[in-house]
C-alpha atoms as a PDB file:
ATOM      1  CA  UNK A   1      99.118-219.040 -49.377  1.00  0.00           C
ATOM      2  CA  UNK A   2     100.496-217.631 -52.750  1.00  0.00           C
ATOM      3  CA  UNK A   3      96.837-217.936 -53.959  1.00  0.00           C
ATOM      4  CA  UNK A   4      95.102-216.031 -51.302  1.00  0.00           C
ATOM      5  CA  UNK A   5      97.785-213.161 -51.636  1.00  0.00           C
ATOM      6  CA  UNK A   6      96.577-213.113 -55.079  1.00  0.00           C
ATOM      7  CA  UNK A   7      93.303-212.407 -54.346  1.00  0.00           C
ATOM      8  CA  UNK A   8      93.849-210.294 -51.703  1.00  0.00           C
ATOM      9  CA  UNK A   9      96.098-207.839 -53.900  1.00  0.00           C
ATOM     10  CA  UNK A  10      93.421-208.380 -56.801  1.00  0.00           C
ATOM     11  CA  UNK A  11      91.044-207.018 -54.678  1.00  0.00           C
ATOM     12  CA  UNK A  12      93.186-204.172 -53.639  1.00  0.00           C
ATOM     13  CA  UNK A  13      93.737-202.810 -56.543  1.00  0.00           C
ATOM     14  CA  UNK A  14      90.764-203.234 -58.268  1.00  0.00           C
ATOM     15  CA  UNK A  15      89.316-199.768 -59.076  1.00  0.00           C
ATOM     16  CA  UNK A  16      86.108-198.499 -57.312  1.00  0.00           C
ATOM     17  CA  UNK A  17      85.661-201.941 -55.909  1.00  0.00           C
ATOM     18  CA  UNK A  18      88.487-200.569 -53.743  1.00  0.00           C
ATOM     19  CA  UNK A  19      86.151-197.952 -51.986  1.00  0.00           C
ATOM     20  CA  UNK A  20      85.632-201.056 -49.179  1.00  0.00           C
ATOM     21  CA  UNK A  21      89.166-200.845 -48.471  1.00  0.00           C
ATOM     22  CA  UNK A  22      89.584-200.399 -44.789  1.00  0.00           C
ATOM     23  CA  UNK A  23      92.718-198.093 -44.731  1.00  0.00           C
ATOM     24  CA  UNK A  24      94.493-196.149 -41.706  1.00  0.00           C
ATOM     25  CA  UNK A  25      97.314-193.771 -41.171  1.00  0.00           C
ATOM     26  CA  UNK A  26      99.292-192.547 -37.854  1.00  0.00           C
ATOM     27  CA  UNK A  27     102.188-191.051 -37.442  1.00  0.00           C
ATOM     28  CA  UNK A  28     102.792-192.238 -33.590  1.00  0.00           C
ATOM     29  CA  UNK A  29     104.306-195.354 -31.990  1.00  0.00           C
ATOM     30  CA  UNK A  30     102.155-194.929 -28.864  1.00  0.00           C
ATOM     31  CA  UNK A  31      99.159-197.297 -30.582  1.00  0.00           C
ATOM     32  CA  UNK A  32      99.083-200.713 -30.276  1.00  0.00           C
ATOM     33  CA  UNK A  33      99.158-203.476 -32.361  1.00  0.00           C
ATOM     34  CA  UNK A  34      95.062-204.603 -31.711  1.00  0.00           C
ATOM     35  CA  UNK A  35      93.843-200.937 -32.523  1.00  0.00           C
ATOM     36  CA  UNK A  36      94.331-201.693 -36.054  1.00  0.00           C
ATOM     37  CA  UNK A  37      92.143-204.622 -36.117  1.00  0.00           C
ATOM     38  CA  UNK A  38      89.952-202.884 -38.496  1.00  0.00           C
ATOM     39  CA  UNK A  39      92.153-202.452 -40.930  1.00  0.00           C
ATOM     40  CA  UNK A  40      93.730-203.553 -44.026  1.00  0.00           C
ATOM     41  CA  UNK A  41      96.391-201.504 -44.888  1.00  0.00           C
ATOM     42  CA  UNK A  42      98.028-198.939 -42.583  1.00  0.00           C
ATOM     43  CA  UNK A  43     100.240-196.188 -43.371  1.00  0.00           C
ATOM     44  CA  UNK A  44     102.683-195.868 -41.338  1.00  0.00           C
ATOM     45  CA  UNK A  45     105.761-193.048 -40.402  1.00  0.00           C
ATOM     46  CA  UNK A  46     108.836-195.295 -41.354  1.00  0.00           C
ATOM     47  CA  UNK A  47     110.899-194.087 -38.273  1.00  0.00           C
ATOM     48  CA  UNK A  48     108.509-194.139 -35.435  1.00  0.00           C
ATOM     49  CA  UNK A  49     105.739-196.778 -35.586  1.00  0.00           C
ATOM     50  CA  UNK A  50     104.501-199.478 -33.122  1.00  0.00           C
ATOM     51  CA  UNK A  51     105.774-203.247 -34.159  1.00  0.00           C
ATOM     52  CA  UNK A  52     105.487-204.099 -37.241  1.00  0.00           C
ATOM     53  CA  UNK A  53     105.627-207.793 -36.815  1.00  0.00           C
ATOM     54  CA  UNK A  54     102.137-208.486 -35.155  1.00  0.00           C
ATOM     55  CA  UNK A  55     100.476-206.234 -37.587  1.00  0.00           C
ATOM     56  CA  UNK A  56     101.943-208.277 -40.383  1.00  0.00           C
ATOM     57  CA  UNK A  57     101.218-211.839 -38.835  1.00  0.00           C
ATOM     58  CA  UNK A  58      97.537-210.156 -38.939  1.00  0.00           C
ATOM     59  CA  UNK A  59      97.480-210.196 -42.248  1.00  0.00           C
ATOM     60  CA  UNK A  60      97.843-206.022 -42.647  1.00  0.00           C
ATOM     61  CA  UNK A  61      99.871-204.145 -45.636  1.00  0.00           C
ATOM     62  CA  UNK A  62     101.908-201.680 -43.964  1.00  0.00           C
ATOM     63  CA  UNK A  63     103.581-198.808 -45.978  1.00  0.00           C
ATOM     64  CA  UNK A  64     105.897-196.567 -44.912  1.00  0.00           C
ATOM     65  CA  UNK A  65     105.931-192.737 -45.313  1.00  0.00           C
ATOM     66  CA  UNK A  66     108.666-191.182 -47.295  1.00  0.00           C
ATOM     67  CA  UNK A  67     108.475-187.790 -48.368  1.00  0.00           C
ATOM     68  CA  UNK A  68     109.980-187.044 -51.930  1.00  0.00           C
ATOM     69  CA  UNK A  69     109.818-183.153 -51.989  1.00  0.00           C
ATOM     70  CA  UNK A  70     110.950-182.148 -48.671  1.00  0.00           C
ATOM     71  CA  UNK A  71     113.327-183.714 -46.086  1.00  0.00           C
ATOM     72  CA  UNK A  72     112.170-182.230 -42.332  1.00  0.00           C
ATOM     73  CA  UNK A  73     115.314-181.507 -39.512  1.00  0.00           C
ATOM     74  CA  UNK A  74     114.477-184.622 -37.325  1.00  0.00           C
ATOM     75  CA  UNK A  75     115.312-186.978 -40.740  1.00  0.00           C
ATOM     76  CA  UNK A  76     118.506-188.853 -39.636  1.00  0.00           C
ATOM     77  CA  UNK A  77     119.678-187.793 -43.191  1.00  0.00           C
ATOM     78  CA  UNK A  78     118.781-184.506 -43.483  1.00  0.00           C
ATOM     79  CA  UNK A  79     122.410-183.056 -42.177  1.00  0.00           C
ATOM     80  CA  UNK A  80     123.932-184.927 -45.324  1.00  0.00           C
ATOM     81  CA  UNK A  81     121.304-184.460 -47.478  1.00  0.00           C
ATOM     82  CA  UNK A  82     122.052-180.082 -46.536  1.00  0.00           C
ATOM     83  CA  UNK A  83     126.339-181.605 -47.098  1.00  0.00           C
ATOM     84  CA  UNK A  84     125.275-182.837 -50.549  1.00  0.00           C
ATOM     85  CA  UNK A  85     123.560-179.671 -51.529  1.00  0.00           C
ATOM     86  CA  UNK A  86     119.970-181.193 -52.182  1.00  0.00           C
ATOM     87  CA  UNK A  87     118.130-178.614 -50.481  1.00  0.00           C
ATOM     88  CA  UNK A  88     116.668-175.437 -51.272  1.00  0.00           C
ATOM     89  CA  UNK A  89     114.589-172.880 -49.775  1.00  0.00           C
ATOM     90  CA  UNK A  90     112.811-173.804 -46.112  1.00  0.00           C
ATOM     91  CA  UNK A  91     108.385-174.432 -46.263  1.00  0.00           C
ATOM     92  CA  UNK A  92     107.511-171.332 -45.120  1.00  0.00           C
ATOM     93  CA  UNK A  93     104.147-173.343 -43.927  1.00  0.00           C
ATOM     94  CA  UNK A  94     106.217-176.024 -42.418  1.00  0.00           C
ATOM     95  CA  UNK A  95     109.310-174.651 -40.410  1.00  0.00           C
ATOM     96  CA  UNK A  96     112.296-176.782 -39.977  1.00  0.00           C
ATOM     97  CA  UNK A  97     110.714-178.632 -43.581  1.00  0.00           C
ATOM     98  CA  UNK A  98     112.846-177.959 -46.547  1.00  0.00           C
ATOM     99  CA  UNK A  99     112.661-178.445 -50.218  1.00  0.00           C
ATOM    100  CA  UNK A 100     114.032-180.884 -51.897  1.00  0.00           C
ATOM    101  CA  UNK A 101     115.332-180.275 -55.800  1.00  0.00           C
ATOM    102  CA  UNK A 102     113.973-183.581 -57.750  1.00  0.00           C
ATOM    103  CA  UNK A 103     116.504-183.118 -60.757  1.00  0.00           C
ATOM    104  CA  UNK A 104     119.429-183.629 -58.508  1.00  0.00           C
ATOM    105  CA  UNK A 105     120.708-187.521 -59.443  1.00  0.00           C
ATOM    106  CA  UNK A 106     122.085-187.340 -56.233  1.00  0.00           C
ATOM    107  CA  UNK A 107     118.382-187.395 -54.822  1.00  0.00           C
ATOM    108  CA  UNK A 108     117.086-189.545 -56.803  1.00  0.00           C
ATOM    109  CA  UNK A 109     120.029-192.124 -56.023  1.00  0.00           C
ATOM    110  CA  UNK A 110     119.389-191.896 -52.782  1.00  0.00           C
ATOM    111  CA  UNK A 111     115.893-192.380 -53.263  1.00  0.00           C
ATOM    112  CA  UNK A 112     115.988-195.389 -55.078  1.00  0.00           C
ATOM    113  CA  UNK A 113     119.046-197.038 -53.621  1.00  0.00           C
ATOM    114  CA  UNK A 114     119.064-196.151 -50.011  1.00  0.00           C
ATOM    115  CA  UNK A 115     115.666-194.530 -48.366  1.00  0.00           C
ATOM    116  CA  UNK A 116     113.188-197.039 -50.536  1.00  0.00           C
ATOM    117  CA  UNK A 117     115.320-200.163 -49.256  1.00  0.00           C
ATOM    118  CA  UNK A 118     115.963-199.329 -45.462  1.00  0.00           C
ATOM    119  CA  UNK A 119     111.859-198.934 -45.560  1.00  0.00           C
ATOM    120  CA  UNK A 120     111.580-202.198 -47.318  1.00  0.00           C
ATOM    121  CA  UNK A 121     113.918-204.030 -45.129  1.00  0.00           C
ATOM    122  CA  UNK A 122     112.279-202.860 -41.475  1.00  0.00           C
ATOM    123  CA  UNK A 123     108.982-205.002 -42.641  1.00  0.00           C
ATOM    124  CA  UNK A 124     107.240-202.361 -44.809  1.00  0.00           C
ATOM    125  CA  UNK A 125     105.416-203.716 -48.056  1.00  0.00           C
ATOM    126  CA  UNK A 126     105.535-200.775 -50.180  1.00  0.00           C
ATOM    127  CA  UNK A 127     105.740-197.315 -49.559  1.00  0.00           C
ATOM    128  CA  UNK A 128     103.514-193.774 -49.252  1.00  0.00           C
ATOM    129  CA  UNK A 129     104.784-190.748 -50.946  1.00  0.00           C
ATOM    130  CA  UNK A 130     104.229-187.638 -50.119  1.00  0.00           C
ATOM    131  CA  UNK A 131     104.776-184.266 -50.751  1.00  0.00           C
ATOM    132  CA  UNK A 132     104.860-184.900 -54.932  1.00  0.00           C
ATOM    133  CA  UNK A 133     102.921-181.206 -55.130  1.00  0.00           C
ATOM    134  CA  UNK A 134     106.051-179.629 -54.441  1.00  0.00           C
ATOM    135  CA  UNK A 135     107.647-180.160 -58.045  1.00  0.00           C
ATOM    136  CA  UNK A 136     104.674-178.602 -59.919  1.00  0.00           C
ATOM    137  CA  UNK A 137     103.920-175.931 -57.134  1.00  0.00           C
ATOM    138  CA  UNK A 138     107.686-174.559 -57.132  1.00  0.00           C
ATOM    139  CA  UNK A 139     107.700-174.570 -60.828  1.00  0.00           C
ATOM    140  CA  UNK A 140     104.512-172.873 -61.129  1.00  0.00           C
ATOM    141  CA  UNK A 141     106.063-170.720 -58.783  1.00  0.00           C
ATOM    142  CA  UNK A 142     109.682-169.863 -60.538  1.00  0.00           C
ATOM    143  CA  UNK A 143     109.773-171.593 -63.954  1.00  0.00           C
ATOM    144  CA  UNK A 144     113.227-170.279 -64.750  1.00  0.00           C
ATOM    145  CA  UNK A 145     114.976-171.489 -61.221  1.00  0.00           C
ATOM    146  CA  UNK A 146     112.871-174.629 -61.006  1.00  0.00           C
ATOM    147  CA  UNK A 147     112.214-175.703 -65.010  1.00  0.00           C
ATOM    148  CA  UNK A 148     112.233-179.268 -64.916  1.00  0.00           C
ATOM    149  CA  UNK A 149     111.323-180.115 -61.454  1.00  0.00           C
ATOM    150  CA  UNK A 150     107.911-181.741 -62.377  1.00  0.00           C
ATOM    151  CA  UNK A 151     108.978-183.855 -65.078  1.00  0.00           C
ATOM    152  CA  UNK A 152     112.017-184.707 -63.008  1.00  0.00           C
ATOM    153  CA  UNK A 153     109.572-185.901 -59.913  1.00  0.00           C
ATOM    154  CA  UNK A 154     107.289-188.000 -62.356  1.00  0.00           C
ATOM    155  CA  UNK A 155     110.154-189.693 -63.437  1.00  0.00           C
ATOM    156  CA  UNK A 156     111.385-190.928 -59.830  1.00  0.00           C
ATOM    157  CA  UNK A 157     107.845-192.361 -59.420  1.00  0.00           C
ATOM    158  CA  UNK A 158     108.263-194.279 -62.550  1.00  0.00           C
ATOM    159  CA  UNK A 159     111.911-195.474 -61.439  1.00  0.00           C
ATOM    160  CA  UNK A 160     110.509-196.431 -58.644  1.00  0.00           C
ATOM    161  CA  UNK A 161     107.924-198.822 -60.146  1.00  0.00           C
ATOM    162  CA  UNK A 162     110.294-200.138 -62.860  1.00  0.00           C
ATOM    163  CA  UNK A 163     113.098-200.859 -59.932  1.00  0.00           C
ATOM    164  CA  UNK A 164     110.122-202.451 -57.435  1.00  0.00           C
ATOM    165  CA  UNK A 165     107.900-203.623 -59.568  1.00  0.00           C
ATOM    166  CA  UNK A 166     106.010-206.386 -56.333  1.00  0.00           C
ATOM    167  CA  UNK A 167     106.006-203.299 -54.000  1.00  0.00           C
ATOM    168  CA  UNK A 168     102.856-201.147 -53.005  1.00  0.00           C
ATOM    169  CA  UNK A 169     103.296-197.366 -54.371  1.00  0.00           C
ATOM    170  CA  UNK A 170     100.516-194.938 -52.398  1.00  0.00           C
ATOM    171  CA  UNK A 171     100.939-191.441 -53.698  1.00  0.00           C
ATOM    172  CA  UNK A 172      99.440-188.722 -51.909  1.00  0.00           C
ATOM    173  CA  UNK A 173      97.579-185.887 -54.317  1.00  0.00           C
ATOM    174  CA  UNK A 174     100.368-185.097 -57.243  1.00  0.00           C
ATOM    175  CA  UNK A 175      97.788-184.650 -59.418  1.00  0.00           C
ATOM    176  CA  UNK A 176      99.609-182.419 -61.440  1.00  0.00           C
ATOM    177  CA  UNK A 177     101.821-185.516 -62.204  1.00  0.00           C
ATOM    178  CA  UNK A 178      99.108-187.928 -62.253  1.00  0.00           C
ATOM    179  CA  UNK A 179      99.184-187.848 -66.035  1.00  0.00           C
ATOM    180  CA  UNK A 180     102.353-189.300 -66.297  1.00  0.00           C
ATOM    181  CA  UNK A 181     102.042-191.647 -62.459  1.00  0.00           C
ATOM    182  CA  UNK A 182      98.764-192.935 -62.566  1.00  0.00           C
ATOM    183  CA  UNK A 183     100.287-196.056 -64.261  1.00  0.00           C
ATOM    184  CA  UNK A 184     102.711-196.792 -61.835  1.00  0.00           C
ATOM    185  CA  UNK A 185     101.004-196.167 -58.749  1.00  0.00           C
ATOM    186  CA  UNK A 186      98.598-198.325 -56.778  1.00  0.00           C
ATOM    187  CA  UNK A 187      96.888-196.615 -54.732  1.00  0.00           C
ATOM    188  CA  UNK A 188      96.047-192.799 -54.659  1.00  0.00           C
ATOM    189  CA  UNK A 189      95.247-190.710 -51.909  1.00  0.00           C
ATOM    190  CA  UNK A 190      93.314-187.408 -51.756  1.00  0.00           C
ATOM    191  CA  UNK A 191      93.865-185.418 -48.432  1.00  0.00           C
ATOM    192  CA  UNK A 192      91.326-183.429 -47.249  1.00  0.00           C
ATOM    193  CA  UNK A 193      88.586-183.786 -49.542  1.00  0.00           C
ATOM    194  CA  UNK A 194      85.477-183.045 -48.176  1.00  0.00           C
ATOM    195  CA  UNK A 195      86.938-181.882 -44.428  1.00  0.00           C
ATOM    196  CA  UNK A 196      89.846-180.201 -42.973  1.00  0.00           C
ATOM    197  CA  UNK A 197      91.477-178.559 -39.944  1.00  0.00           C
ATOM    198  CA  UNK A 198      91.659-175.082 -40.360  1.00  0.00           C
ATOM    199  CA  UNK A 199      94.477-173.561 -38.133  1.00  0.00           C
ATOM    200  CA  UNK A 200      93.224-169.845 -38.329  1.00  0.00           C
ATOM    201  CA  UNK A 201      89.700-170.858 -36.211  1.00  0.00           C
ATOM    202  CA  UNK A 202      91.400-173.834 -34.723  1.00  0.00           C
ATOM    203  CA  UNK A 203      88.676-176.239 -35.665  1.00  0.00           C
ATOM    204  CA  UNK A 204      87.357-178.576 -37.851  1.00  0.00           C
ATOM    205  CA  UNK A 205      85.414-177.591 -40.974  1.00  0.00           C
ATOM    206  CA  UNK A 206      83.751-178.070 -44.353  1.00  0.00           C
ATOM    207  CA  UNK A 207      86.205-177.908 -47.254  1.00  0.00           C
ATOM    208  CA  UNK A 208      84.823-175.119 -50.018  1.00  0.00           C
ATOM    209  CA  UNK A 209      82.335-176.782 -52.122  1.00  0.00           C
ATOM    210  CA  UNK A 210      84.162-176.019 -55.294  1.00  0.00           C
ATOM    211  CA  UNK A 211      87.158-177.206 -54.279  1.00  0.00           C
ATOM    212  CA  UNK A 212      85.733-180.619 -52.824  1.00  0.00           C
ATOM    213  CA  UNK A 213      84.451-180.795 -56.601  1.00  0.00           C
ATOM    214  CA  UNK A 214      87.380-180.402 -58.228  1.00  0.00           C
ATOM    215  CA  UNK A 215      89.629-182.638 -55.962  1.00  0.00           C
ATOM    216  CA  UNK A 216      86.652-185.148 -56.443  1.00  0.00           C
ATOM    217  CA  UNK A 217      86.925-184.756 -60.438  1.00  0.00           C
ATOM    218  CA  UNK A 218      90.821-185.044 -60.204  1.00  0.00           C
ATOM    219  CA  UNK A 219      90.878-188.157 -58.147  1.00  0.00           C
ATOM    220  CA  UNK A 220      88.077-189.650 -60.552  1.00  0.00           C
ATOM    221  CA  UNK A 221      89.716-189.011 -63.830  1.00  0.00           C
ATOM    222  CA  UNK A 222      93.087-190.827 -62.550  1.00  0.00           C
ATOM    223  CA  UNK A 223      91.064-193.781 -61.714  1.00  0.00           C
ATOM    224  CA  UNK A 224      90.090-193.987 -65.577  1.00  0.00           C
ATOM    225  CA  UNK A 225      94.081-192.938 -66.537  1.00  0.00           C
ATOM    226  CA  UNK A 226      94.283-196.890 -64.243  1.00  0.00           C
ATOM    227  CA  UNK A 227      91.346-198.804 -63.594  1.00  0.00           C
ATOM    228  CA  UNK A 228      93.510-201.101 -61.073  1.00  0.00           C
ATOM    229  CA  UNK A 229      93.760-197.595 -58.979  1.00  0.00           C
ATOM    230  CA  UNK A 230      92.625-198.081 -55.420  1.00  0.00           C
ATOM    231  CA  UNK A 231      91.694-194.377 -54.726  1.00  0.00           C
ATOM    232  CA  UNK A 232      91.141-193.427 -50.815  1.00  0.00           C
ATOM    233  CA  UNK A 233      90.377-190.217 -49.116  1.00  0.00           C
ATOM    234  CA  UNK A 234      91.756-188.774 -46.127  1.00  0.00           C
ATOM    235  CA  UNK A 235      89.478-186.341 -44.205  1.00  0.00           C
ATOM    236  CA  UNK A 236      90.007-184.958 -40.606  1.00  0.00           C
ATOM    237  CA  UNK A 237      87.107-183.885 -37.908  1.00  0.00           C
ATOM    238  CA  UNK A 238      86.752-184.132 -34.559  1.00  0.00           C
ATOM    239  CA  UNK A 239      86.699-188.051 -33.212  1.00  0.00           C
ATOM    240  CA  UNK A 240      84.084-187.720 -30.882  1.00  0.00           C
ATOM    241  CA  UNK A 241      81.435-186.258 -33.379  1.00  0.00           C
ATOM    242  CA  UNK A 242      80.688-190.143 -34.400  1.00  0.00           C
ATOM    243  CA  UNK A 243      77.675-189.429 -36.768  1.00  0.00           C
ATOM    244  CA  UNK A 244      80.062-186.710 -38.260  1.00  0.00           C
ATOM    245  CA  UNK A 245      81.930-189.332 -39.090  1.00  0.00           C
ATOM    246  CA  UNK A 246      79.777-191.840 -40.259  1.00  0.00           C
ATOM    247  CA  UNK A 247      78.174-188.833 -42.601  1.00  0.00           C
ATOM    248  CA  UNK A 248      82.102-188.129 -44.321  1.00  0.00           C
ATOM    249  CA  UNK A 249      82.724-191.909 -44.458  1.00  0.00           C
ATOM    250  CA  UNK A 250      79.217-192.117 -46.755  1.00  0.00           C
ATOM    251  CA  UNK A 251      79.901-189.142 -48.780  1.00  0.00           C
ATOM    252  CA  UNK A 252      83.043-190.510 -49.696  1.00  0.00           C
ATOM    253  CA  UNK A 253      81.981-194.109 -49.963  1.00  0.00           C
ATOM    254  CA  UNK A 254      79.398-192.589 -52.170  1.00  0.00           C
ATOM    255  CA  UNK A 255      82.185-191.140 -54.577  1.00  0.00           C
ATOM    256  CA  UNK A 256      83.533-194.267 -55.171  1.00  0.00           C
ATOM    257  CA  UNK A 257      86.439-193.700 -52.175  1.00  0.00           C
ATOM    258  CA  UNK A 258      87.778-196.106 -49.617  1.00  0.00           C
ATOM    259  CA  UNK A 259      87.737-193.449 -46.873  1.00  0.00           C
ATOM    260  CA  UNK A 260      89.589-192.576 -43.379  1.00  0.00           C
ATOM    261  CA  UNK A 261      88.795-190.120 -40.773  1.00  0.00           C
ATOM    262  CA  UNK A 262      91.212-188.648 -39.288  1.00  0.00           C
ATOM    263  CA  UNK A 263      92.669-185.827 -35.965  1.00  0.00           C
ATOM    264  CA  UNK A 264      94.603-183.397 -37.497  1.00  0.00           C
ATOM    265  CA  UNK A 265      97.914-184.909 -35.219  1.00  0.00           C
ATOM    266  CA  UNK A 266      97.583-188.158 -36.959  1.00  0.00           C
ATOM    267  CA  UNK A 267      99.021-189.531 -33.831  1.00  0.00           C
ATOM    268  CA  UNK A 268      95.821-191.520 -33.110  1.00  0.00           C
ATOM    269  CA  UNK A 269      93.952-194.230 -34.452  1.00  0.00           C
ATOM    270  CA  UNK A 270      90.225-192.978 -35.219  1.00  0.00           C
ATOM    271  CA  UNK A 271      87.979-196.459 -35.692  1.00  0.00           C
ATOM    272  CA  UNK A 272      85.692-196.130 -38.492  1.00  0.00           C
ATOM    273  CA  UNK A 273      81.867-195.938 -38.030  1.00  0.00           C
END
C-alpha cells in the first residue's frame, strides 16, 4: 500500500505530466459521494462538504479550502478573529468578506496552529489556499499602510510547508508570490483562464486574449521555478454547452494544464467531457 501511494503522489506532482490529473472543486454538501467518480483529487469547502469517508475509501485526495487573505461573516471564527483585531477594511467586491492583515503573528498562529489542523483532522489531506492576491494587491494599493503584507503572506506559505511537510499545498493564483512559493507548493491553480462569468451581462464568456496569455505565461514560468508543480486550470461556462466544454478542456490540456470546468456557484459537480 505504501508503494502504490508512492506512485500515485509521484504522478501527482510530476510537472506537465500532471495535465491528466482529473481534478474537481464544489463548494456544496448537496453532491454525493459517486458524482466524483471521475476524479482524483477534489477540492473541497472545509465546513460544508458531503462525507468525506467514502470519497477517501475511493482512493480520492480531498483538500480543504481555507482562505488566507480574507475571513467571510459565516466563518465560525470570524467574530474572534474581528475581537483580536485581524481585520481590516471589508471586499468591496465581496460584501460581508473582509481582509485579513498577513503580518499579524496572531494570524499566522492561528493559521498554522489551529485552522490548518481542524482541516487536517476532519479527513482532509492537504489544503487549498486562496485568496494569496490580496497581500500584493493591497500593497500595490497603499504601500505605506500595507508595506510588508506580501512578504509577510509568502512567508506563511513557507511555514506552512516546513510545519506539514506530507500534506498537499494547492494555491490558487498568488503569482505575485510565486517567486518565493513555487517551492513549497504542490499544486497551482489558475482561475479563470481562458473563460469566466461575467456578472455585468450575466453570462458566460471568453476571457480577453491578452490576459489568457499572460495568466498562461505566469502559470508556465512557475512550473519551471518547480518542475514537481502539478498546475490545473479552473474555467467556468455553461454545463449544458458539452462541446464548449470539451473545446476549454483541450485548450487547456493543450497548455500543458490538468483542467476543470466549472458553474460559476461551484455548488455542482460538472463531469468532464
Amino acid at each position: 500500500m505504501r508503494l502504490v501511494w508512492s506512485i500515485f503522489f509521484a504522478v501527482m506532482g510530476a510537472g506537465p505530466v500532471g495535465a491528466v490529473l482529473p481534478w474537481a472543486v464544489c463548494y456544496s454538501d448537496r453532491p454525493r459521494p459517486e458524482e466524483f467518480s471521475d476524479f482524483r483529487l477534489i477540492v473541497l469547502d472545509s465546513d460544508i462538504h458531503p462525507p468525506l469517508a467514502p470519497l477517501a475509501m475511493g482512493g480520492k485526495e480531498l483538500l480543504g479550502y481555507l482562505s488566507l487573505g480574507e475571513i467571510d461573516r459565516h466563518r465560525a471564527y470570524f467574530d474572534s478573529a474581528r475581537a483580536e483585531g485581524l481585520l481590516l477594511d471589508e471586499n468591496p467586491n465581496w460584501p460581508g468578506s473582509f481582509y485579513v492583515d498577513f503580518r499579524n503573528e496572531n494570524w499566522q498562529r492561528r493559521v498554522m496552529e489551529q485552522l490548518v489542523p481542524a482541516i487536517l483532522h476532519a479527513g482532509f489531506n492537504g489544503v487549498f489556499l486562496d485568496t494569496l492576491d490580496d497581500a500584493a494587491a493591497l500593497e500595490q494599493a497603499d504601500p505605506t499602510r500595507y508595506r510588508g503584507m506580501a512578504k509577510a503572506a509568502a512567508g506563511l506559505v513557507r511555514s506552512l510547508r516546513t510545519k506539514f511537510p506530507g500534506i498537499r499545498i494547492m494555491v490558487n493564483r498568488g503569482y505575485e508570490l510565486l517567486p518565493e512559493i513555487a517551492p513549497s507548493i504542490d499544486v497551482l491553480l489558475g482561475e479563470s483562464v481562458y473563460t469566466t462569468y461575467d456578472t455585468a451581462h450575466k453570462g458566460y464568456v471568453r476571457v480577453v486574449e491578452a490576459q489568457y496569455k499572460e495568466q498562461v505565461r505566469l502559470l508556465k514560468q512557475a512550473l519551471n521555478r518547480n518542475p514537481r508543480l502539478t498546475v490545473c486550470s479552473l474555467d467556468y461556462w455553461d454545463p449544458a454547452d458539452r462541446k464548449g466544454i470539451r473545446r476549454i478542456y483541450q485548450i487547456e490540456r493543450a497548455n500543458g494544464f490538468a483542467p476543470y470546468v466549472a458553474t460559476r456557484e461551484l455548488d455542482r459537480v460538472v463531469r468532464a467531457p
